[in-house]
Protein backbone atom coordinates (compact mmCIF):
# COMPACT_ATOMS: atom_id res chain seq x y z
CA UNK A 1 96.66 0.80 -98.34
CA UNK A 2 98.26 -2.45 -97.68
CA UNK A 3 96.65 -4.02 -101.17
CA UNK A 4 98.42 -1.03 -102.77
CA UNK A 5 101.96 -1.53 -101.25
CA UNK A 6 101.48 -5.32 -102.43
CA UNK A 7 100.70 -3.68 -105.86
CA UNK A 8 103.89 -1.82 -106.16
CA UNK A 9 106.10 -4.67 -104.93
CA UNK A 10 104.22 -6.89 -107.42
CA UNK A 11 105.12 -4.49 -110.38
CA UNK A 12 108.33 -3.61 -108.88
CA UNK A 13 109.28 -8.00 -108.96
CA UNK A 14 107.95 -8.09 -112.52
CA UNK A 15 110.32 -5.07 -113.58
CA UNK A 16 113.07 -6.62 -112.53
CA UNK A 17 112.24 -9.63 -113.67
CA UNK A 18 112.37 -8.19 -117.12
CA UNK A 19 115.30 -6.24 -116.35
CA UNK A 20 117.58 -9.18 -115.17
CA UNK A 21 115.89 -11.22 -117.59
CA UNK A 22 117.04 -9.31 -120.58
CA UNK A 23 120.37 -9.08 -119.14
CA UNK A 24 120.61 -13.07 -119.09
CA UNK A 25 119.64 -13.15 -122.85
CA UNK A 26 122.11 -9.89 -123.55
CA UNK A 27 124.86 -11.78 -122.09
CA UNK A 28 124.10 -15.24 -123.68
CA UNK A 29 124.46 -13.95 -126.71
CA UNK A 30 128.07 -13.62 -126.96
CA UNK A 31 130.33 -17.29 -127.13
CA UNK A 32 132.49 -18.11 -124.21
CA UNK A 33 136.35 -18.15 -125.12
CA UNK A 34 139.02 -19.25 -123.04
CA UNK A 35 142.49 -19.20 -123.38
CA UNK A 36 145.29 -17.20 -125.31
CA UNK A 37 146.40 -15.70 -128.96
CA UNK A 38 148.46 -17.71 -131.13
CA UNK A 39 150.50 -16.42 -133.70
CA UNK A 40 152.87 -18.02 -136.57
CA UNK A 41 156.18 -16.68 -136.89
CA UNK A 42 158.38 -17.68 -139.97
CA UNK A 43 161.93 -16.14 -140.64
CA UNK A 44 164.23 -16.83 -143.67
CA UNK A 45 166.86 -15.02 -145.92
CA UNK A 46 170.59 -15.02 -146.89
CA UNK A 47 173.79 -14.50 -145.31
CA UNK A 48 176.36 -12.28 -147.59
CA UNK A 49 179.65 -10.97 -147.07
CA UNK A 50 179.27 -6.92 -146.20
CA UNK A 51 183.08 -6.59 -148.56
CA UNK A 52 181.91 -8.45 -151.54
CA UNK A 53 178.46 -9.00 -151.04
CA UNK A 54 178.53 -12.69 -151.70
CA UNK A 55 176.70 -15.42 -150.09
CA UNK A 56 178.45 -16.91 -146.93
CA UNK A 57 178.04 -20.63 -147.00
CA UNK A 58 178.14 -22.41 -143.00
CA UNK A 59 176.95 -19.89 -141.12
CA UNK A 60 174.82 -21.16 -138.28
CA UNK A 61 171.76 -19.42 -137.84
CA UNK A 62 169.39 -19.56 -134.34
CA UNK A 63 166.74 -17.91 -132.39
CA UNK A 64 168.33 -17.40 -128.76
CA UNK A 65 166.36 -19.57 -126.09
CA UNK A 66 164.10 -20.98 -128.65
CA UNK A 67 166.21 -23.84 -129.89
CA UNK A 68 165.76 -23.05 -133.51
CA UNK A 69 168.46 -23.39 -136.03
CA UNK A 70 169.62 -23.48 -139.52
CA UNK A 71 172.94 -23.69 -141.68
CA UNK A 72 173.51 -21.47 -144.63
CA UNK A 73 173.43 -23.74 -147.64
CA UNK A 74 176.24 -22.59 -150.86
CA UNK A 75 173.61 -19.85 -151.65
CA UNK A 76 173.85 -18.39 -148.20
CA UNK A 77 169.92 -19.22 -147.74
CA UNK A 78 168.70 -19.96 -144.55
CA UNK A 79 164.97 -20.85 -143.19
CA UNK A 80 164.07 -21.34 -139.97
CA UNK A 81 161.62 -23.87 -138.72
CA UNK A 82 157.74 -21.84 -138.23
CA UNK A 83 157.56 -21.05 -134.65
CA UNK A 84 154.36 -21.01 -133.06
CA UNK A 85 154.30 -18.86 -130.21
CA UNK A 86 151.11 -18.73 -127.58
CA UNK A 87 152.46 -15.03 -126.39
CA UNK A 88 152.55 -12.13 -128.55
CA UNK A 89 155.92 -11.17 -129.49
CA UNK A 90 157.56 -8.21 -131.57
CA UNK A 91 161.11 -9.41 -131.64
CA UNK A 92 163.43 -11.96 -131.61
CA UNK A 93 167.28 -12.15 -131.66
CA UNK A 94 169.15 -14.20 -134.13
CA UNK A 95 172.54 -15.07 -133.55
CA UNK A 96 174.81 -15.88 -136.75
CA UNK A 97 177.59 -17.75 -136.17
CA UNK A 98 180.60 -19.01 -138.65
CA UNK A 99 181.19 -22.81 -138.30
CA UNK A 100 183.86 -23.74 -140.62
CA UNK A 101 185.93 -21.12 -139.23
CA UNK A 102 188.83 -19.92 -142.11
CA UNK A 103 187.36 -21.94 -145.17
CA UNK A 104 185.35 -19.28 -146.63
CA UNK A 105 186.99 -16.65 -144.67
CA UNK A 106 186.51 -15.73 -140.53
CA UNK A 107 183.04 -13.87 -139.55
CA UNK A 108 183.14 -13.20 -135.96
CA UNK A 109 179.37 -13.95 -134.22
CA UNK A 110 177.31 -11.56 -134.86
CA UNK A 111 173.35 -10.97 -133.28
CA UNK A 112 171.09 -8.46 -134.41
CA UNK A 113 166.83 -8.56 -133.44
CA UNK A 114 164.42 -9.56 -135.81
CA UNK A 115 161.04 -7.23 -135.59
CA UNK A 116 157.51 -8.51 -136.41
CA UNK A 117 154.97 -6.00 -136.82
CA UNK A 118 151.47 -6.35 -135.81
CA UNK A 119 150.18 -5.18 -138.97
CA UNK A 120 152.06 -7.91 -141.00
CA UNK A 121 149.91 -10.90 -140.03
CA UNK A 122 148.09 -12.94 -142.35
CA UNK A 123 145.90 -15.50 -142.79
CA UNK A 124 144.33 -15.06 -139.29
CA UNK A 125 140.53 -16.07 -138.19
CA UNK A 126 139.85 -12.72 -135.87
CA UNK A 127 139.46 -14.62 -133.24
CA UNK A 128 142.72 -16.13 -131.53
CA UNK A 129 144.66 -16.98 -134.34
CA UNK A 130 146.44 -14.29 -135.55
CA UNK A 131 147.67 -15.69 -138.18
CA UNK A 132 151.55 -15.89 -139.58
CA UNK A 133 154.07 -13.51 -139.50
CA UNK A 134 156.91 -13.60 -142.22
CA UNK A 135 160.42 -12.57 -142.49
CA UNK A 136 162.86 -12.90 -145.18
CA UNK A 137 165.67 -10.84 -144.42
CA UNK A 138 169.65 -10.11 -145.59
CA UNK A 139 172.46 -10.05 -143.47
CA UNK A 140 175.76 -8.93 -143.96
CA UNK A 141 178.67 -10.00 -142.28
CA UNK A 142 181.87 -8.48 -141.90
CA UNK A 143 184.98 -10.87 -142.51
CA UNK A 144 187.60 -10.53 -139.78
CA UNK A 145 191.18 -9.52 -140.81
């Protein structure tokens, strides 16, 4: 009796033995990855007058808390620099502002939020690059009286 309960403990090692062992391989099998997305995000466009739906030259253009900025050039075009964000965000506020004040007429500041949609990434590795995310957008400012 006692050979046969040394039996079962025996087979009952080996079984687990298997068990954890194919659990080891299982588990080796996938890569280790540490850390966080990344993700591109590129915004650009043209500033126009809402009346006459020219371009607005000197209007400063920035991403609040982000310290990016641009100036309209005579076309109204603006680009911001790429941001490269480790967090995954959907939207940003931009802030237009007129700096030459009465030259080409008074805008008063204006904000609005910029949304990125998931979907609209490209050029990412499916891993933790997402890839970029671009923007080229038209605003259009109303002159002040």
């Amino acid at each position: 009796m006692k050979n046969f309960h040394r039996k079962i403990q025996t087979l009952q090692a080996k079984v687990l033995a298997v068990i954890l062992g194919m659990l080891g391989i299982s588990t080796s099998c996938f890569k280790s990855e540490y850390g966080t997305p990344i993700a591109d995000y590129k915004m650009s466009g043209f500033v126009k007058s809402a009346g006459n739906q020219k371009a607005i030259k000197n209007i400063g253009v920035s991403v609040d808390d982000l310290n990016l900025a641009d100036t309209t050039s005579d076309e109204g075009k603006f680009e911001l620099p790429t941001l490269i964000r480790y967090d995954l965000m959907s939207a940003f506020t931009v802030s237009f502002t007129d700096l030459d004040s009465f030259e080409n007429g008074y805008y008063p500041p204006f904000d609005t939020t910029i949304e990125f949609q998931f979907e609209d990434f490209t050029g990412g590795d499916n891993d933790w690059y997402m890839g970029i995310n671009e923007q080229n957008i038209t605003i259009f400012l109303k002159e002040a009286k």
